[in-house]
Protein backbone atom coordinates (compact mmCIF):
# COMPACT_ATOMS: atom_id res chain seq x y z
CA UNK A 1 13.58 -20.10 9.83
CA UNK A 2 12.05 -16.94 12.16
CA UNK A 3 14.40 -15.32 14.69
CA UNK A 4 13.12 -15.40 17.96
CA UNK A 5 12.13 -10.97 17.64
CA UNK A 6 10.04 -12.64 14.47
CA UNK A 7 8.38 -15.03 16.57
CA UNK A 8 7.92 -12.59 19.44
CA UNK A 9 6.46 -10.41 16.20
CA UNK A 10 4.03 -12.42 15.12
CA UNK A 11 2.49 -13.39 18.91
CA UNK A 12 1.49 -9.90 19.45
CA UNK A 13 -0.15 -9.48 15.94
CA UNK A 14 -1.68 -13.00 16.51
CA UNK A 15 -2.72 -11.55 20.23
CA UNK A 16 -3.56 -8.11 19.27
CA UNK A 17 -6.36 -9.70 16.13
CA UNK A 18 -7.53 -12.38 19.39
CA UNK A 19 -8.22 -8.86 21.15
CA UNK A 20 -9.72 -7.30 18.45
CA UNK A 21 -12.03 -10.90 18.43
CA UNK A 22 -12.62 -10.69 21.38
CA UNK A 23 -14.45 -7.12 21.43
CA UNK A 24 -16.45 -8.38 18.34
CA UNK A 25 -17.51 -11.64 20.14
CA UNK A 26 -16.09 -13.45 17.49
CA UNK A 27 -15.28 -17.20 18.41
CA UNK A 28 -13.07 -17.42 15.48
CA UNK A 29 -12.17 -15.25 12.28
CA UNK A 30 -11.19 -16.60 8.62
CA UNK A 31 -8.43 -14.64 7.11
CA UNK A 32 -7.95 -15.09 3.57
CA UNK A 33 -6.57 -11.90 2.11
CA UNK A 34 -2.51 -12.68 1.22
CA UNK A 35 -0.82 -9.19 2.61
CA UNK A 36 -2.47 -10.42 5.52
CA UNK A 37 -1.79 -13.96 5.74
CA UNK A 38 2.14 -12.65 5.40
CA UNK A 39 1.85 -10.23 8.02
CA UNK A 40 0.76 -12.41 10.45
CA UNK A 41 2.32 -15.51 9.55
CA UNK A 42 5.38 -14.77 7.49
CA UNK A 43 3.82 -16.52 4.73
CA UNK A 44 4.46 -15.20 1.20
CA UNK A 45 2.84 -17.86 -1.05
CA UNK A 46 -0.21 -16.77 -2.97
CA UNK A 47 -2.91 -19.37 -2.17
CA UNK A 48 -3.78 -20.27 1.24
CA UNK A 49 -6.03 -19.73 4.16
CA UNK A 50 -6.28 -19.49 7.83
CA UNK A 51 -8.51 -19.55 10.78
CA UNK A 52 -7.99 -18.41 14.35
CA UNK A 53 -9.57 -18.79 17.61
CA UNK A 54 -8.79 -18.02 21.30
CA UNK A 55 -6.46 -20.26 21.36
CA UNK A 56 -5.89 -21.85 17.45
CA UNK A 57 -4.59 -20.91 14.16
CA UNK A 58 -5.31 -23.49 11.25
CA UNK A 59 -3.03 -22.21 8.53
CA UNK A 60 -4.17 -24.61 5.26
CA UNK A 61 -2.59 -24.53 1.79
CA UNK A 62 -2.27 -26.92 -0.82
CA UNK A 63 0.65 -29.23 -1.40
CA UNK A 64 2.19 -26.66 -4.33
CA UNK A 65 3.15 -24.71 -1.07
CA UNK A 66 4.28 -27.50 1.55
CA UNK A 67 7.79 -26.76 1.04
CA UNK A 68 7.51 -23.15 1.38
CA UNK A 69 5.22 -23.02 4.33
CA UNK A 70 7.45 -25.20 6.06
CA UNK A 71 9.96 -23.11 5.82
CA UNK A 72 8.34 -19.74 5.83
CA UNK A 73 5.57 -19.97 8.59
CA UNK A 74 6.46 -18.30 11.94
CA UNK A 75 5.22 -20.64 14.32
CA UNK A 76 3.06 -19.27 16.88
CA UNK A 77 1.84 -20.95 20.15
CA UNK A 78 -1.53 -23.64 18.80
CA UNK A 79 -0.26 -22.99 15.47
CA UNK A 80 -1.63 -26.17 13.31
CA UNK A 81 -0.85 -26.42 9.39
CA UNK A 82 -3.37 -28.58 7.22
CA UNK A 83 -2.11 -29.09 3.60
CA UNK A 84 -5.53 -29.70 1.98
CA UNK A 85 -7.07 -28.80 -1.62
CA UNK A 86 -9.82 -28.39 -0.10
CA UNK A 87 -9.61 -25.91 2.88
CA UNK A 88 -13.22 -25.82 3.69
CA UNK A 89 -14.31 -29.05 3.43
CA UNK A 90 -11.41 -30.22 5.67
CA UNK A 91 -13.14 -27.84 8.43
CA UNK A 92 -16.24 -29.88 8.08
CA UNK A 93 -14.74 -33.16 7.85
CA UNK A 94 -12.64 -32.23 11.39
CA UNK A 95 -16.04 -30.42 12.72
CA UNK A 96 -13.25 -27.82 14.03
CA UNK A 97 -16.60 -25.06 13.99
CA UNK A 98 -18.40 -27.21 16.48
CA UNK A 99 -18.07 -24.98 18.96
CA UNK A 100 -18.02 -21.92 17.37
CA UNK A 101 -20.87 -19.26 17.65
CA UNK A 102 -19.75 -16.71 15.77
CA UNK A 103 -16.99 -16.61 12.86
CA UNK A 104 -15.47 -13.05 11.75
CA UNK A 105 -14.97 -12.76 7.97
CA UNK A 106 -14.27 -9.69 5.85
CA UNK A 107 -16.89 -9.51 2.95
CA UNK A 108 -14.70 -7.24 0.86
CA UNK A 109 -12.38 -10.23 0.50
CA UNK A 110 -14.69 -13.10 -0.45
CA UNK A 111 -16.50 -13.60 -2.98
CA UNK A 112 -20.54 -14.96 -3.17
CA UNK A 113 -19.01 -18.13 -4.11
CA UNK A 114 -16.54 -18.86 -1.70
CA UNK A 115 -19.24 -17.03 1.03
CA UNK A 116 -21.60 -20.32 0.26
CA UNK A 117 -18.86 -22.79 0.81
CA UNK A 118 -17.86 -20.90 4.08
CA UNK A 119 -21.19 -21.29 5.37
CA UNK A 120 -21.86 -24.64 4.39
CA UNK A 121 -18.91 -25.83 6.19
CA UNK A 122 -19.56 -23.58 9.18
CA UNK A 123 -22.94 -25.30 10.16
CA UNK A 124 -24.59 -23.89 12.25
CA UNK A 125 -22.19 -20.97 13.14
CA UNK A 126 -22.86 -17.53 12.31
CA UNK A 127 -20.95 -15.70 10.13
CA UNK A 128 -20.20 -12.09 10.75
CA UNK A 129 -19.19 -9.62 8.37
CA UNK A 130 -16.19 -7.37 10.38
CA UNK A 131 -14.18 -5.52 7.87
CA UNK A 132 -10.62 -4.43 8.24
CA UNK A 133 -9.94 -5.70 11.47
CA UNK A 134 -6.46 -6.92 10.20
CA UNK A 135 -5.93 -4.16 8.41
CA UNK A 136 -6.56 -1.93 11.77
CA UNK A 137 -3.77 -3.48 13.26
CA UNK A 138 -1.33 -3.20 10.61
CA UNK A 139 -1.52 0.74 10.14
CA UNK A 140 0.78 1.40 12.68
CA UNK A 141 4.44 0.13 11.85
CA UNK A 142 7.42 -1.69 13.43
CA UNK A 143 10.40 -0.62 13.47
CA UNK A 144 11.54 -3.46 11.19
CA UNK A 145 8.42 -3.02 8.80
CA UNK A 146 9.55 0.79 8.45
CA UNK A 147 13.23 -0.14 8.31
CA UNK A 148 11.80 -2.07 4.68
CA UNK A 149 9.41 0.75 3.60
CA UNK A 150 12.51 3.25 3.37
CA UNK A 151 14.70 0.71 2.05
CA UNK A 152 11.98 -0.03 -1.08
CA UNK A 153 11.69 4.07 -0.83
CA UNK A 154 15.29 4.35 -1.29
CA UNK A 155 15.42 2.29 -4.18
CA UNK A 156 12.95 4.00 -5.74
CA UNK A 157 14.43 7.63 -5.46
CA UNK A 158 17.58 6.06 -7.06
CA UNK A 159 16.22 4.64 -10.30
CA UNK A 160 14.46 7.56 -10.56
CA UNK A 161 18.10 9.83 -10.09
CA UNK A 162 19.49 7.26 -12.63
CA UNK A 163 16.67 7.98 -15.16
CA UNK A 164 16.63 11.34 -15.00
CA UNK A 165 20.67 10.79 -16.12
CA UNK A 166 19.49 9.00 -19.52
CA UNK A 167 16.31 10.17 -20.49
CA UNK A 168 16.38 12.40 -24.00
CA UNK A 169 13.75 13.39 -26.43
CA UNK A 170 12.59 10.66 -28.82
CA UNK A 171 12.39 8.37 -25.80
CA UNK A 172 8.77 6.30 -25.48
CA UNK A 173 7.05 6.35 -22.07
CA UNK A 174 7.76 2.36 -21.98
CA UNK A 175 11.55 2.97 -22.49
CA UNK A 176 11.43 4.90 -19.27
CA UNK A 177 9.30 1.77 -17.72
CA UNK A 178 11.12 -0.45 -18.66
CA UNK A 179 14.35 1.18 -17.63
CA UNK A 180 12.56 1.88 -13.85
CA UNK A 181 11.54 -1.84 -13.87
CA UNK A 182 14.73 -3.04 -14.29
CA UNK A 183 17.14 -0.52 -12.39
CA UNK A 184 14.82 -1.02 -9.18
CA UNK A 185 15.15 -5.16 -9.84
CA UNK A 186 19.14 -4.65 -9.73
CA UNK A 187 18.68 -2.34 -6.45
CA UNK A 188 16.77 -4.81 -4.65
CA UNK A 189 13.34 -4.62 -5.37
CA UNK A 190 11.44 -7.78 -5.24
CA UNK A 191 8.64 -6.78 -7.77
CA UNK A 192 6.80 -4.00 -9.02
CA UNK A 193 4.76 -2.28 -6.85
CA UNK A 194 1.84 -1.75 -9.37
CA UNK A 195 1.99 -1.15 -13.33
CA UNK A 196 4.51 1.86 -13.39
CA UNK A 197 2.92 5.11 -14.72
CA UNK A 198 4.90 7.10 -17.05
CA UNK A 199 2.90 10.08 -18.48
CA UNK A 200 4.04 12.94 -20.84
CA UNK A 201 2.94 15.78 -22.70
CA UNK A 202 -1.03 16.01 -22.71
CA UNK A 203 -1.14 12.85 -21.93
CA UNK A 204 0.11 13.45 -17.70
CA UNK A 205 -3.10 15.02 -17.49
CA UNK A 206 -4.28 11.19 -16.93
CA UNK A 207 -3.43 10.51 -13.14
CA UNK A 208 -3.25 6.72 -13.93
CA UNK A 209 -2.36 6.79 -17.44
CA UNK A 210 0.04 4.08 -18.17
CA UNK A 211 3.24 3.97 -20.13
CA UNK A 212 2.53 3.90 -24.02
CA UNK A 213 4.58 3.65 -27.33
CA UNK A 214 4.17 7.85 -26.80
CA UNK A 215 7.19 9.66 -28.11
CA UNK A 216 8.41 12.20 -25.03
CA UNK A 217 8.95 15.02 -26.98
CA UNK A 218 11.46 18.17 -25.84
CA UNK A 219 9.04 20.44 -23.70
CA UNK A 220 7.10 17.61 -22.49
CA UNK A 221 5.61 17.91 -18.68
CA UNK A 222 6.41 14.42 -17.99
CA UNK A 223 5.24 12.39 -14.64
CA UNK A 224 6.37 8.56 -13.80
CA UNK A 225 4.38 7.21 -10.65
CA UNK A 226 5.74 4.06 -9.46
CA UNK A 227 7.10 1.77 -5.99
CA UNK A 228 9.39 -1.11 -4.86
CA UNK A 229 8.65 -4.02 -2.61
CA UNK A 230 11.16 -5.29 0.00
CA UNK A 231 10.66 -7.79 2.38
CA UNK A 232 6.98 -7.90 0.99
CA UNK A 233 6.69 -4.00 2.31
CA UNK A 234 6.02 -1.22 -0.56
CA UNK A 235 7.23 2.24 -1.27
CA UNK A 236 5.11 4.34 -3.77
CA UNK A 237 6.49 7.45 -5.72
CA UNK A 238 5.88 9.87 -8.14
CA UNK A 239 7.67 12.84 -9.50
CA UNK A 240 7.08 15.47 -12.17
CA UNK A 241 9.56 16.43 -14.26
CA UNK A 242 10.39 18.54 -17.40
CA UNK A 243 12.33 18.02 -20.43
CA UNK A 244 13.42 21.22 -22.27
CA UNK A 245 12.53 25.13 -20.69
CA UNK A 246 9.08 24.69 -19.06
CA UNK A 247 6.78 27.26 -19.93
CA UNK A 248 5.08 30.19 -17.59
CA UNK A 249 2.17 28.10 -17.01
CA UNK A 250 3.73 24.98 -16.12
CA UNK A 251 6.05 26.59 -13.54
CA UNK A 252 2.89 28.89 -12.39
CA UNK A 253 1.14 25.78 -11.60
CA UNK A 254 4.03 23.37 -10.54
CA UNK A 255 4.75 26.26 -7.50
CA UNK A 256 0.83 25.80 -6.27
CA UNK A 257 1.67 22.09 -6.26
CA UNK A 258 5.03 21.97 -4.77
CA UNK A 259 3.63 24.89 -1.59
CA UNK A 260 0.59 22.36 -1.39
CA UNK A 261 2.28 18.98 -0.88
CA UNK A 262 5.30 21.15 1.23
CA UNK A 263 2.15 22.76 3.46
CA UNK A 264 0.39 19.31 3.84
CA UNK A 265 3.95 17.58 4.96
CA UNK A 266 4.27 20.54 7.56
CA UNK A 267 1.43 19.05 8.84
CA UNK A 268 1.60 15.89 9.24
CA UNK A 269 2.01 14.77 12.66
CA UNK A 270 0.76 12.10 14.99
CA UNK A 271 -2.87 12.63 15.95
CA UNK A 272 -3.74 14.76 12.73
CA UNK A 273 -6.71 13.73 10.98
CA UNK A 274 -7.10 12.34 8.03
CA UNK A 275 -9.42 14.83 6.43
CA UNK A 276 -7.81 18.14 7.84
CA UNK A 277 -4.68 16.48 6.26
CA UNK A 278 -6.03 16.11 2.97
CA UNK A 279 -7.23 19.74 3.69
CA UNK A 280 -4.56 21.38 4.53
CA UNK A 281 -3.16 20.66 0.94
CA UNK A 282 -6.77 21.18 -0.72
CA UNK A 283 -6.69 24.79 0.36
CA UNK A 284 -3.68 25.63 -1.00
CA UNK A 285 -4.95 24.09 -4.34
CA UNK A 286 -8.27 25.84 -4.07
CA UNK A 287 -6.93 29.02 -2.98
CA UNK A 288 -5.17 29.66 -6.47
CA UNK A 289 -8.04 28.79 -8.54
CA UNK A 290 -7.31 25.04 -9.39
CA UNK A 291 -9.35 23.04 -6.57
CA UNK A 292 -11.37 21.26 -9.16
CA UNK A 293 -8.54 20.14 -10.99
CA UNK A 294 -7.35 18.05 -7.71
CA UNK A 295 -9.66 14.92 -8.25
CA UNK A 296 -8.27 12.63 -5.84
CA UNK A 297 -7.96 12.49 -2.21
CA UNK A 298 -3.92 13.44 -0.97
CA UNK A 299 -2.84 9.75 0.21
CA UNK A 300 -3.39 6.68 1.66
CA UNK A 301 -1.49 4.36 4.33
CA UNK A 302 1.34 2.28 2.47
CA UNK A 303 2.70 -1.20 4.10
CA UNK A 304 2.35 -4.97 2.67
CA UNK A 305 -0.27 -3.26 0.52
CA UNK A 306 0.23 -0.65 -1.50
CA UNK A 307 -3.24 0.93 -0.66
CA UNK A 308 -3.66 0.58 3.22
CA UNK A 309 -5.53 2.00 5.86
CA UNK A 310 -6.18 5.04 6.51
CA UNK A 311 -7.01 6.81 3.62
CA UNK A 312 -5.81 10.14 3.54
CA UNK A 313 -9.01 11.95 2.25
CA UNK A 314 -11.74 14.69 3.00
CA UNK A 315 -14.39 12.19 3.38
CA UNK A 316 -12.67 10.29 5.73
CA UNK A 317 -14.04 13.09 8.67
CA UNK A 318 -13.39 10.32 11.98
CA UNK A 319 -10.32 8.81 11.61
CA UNK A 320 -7.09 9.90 13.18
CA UNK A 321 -3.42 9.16 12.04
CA UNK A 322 -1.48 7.79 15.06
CA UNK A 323 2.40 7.63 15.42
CA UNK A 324 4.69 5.18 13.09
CA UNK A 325 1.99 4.85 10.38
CA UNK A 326 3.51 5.46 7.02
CA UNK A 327 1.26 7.35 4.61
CA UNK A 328 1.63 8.90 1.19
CA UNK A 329 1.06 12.55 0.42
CA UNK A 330 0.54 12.76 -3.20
CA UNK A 331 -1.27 16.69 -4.17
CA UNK A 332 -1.94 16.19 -7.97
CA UNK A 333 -3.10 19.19 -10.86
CA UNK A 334 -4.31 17.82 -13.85
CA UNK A 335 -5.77 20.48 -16.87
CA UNK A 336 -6.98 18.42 -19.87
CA UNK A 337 -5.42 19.12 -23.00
CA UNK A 338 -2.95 20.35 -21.69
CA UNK A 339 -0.68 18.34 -18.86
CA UNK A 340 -0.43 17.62 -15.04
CA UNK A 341 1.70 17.03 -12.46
CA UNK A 342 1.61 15.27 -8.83
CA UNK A 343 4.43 14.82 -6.04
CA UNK A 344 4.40 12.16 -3.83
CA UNK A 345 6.29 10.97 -0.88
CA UNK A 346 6.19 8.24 1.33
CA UNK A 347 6.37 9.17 5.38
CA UNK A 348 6.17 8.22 8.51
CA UNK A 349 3.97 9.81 10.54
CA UNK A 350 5.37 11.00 14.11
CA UNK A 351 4.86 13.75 16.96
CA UNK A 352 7.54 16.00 15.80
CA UNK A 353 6.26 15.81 11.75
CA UNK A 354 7.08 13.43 8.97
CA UNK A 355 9.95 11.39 8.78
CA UNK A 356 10.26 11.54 4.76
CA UNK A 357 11.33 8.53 3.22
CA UNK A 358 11.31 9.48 -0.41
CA UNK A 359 14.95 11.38 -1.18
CA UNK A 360 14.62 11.79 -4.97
CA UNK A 361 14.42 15.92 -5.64
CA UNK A 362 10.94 16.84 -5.88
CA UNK A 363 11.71 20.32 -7.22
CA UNK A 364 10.88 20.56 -11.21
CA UNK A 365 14.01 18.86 -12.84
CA UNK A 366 14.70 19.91 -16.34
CA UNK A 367 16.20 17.33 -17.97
């Protein structure tokens, strides 16, 4: 059951997506896409849809879920739950788009398929293609929502403390998965954030490489990339770390990283934008003589998905970062052949600088 500052939660994101309807002339918009269906609705099931108007929201799901969304959905004023197989065809049996003009839908999160079966059931209404509208809303952060972010950061920073305490030579990179996987599932974490990365030797010079039967061997740059979920909010880390006496060239190239992501935290504060942030980090990188080796932009936003709006990057030139988003900064170097490294912390973004939720050491540990 919701507690009323739930409730009162979920009216102003209901209100806030009616406003956002309202300047797109939208009569009624379809949302489909599950993180969020949970963030306005409290709904953490996997299959289910819902439509909302002025002054409606038709949540449907199937009968698999009636217990759940019973229990789970925050009820919001004109709130009406259809448990139907058949979502769409229940909208034309009800002729609930009768009087609809103009239905929002965002194309990124339908396919051609289910497109044709929208339309058929929409008559004659129009369908219009407004992407991220949702997603607008959700960049900037409650104080609840943030409360969950650090808690799935937290957990995160201690697995990785309590890894670094075990790990030895002769170790595979899915021992150390596996050992993250479960250490964050006895913290608290509800699942895995995304298949944990855990890269070593040569082989960190892949920035998504995944854990393999690779033997981490003693002078092995080694980096594990990885996040919790609580409350169906996500943290996302990564850390570079080394086991054995780095050599010159990995501590040359781990201080250009470590001034780059410290420079780009400096500035991170309320109003930046999104590509001087990404910047500010870039030149660091570049300045030393390893900008090309930087191949991905420094961040993205971080809530019920683990890739939100905005996305911290130097082709995104108009976008702004307000106050109480939570963003990654993750600088990267990667030299093929030979091994790479990336930091990352999760923050929240606010006028006085970053409120850094990450707390594991991201100075190079030898292990």
């Amino acid at each position: 059951m919701a507690t009323s500052a739930q409730t009162n939660t979920a009216k102003l994101r209901i209100a806030a997506l009616r406003a956002a309807m309202k300047v797109n002339k939208l009569d009624a918009y379809v949302v489909s896409h599950v993180p969020s269906l949970r963030y306005l609705f409290g709904f953490s099931g996997s299959t289910a849809l819902a439509i909302v108007t002025g002054r409606k929201a038709y949540f449907f799901t199937n009968d698999l879920y009636e217990v759940q969304v019973r229990k789970e959905l925050i009820k919001v004023d004109g709130l009406e739950v259809i448990i139907d197989r058949d979502s769409w065809g229940t909208v034309a049996k009800k002729g609930l788009a009768k009087t609809w003009k103009s239905v929002g839908f965002d194309p990124t999160k339908h396919s051609v398929a289910s497109h044709k079966v929208m339309k058929k059931a929409l008559g004659s209404a129009k369908l219009v293609e407004t992407s991220n509208i949702v997603e607008n809303i959700t960049r900037v952060k409650s104080t609840a929502e943030i409360k969950s972010i650090s808690h799935a950061a937290q957990i995160a920073s201690t697995a990785y403390e309590r890894m670094l305490g075990i790990l030895k030579p002769g170790m595979t990179e899915q021992q150390v998965s596996t050992f993250l996987a479960s250490t964050t599932r006895e913290l608290g974490s509800e699942k895995d954030a995304f298949d944990i990365i855990v890269v070593a030797g040569v082989r960190s010079a892949m920035p998504h490489g995944r854990a393999s039967s690779a033997v981490i061997k003693s002078g092995d740059v080694v980096t594990v990339d990885f996040g919790c979920c609580v409350n169906g909010l996500y943290s996302d880390m990564t850390r570079t770390f080394c086991v054995g006496t780095p050599g010159k060239k990995v501590m040359e190239v781990f201080g250009v990283l470590y001034d780059a992501h410290m420079t780009a935290l400096d500035a991170a504060v309320s109003g930046v934008g999104a590509a001087e942030l990404d910047k500010a980090a870039r030149t660091v990188i570049e300045r030393a003589g390893y900008g090309e080796y930087f191949r991905h932009s420094l961040g993205h936003g971080l809530g019920y998905e683990v890739h939100e709006n905005p996305r911290v990057s130097s082709a995104n030139k108009g976008e702004t970062i307000p106050s109480n988003c939570v963003i990654t900064i993750e600088p990267g170097i990667y030299l093929p052949g030979k091994f790479g490294m990336r930091i990352e912390d999760d923050v929240v973004v606010t006028p006085n600088g970053p409120q850094i939720l990450t707390t594991a050491p991201r100075e190079l540990v030898i292990v």
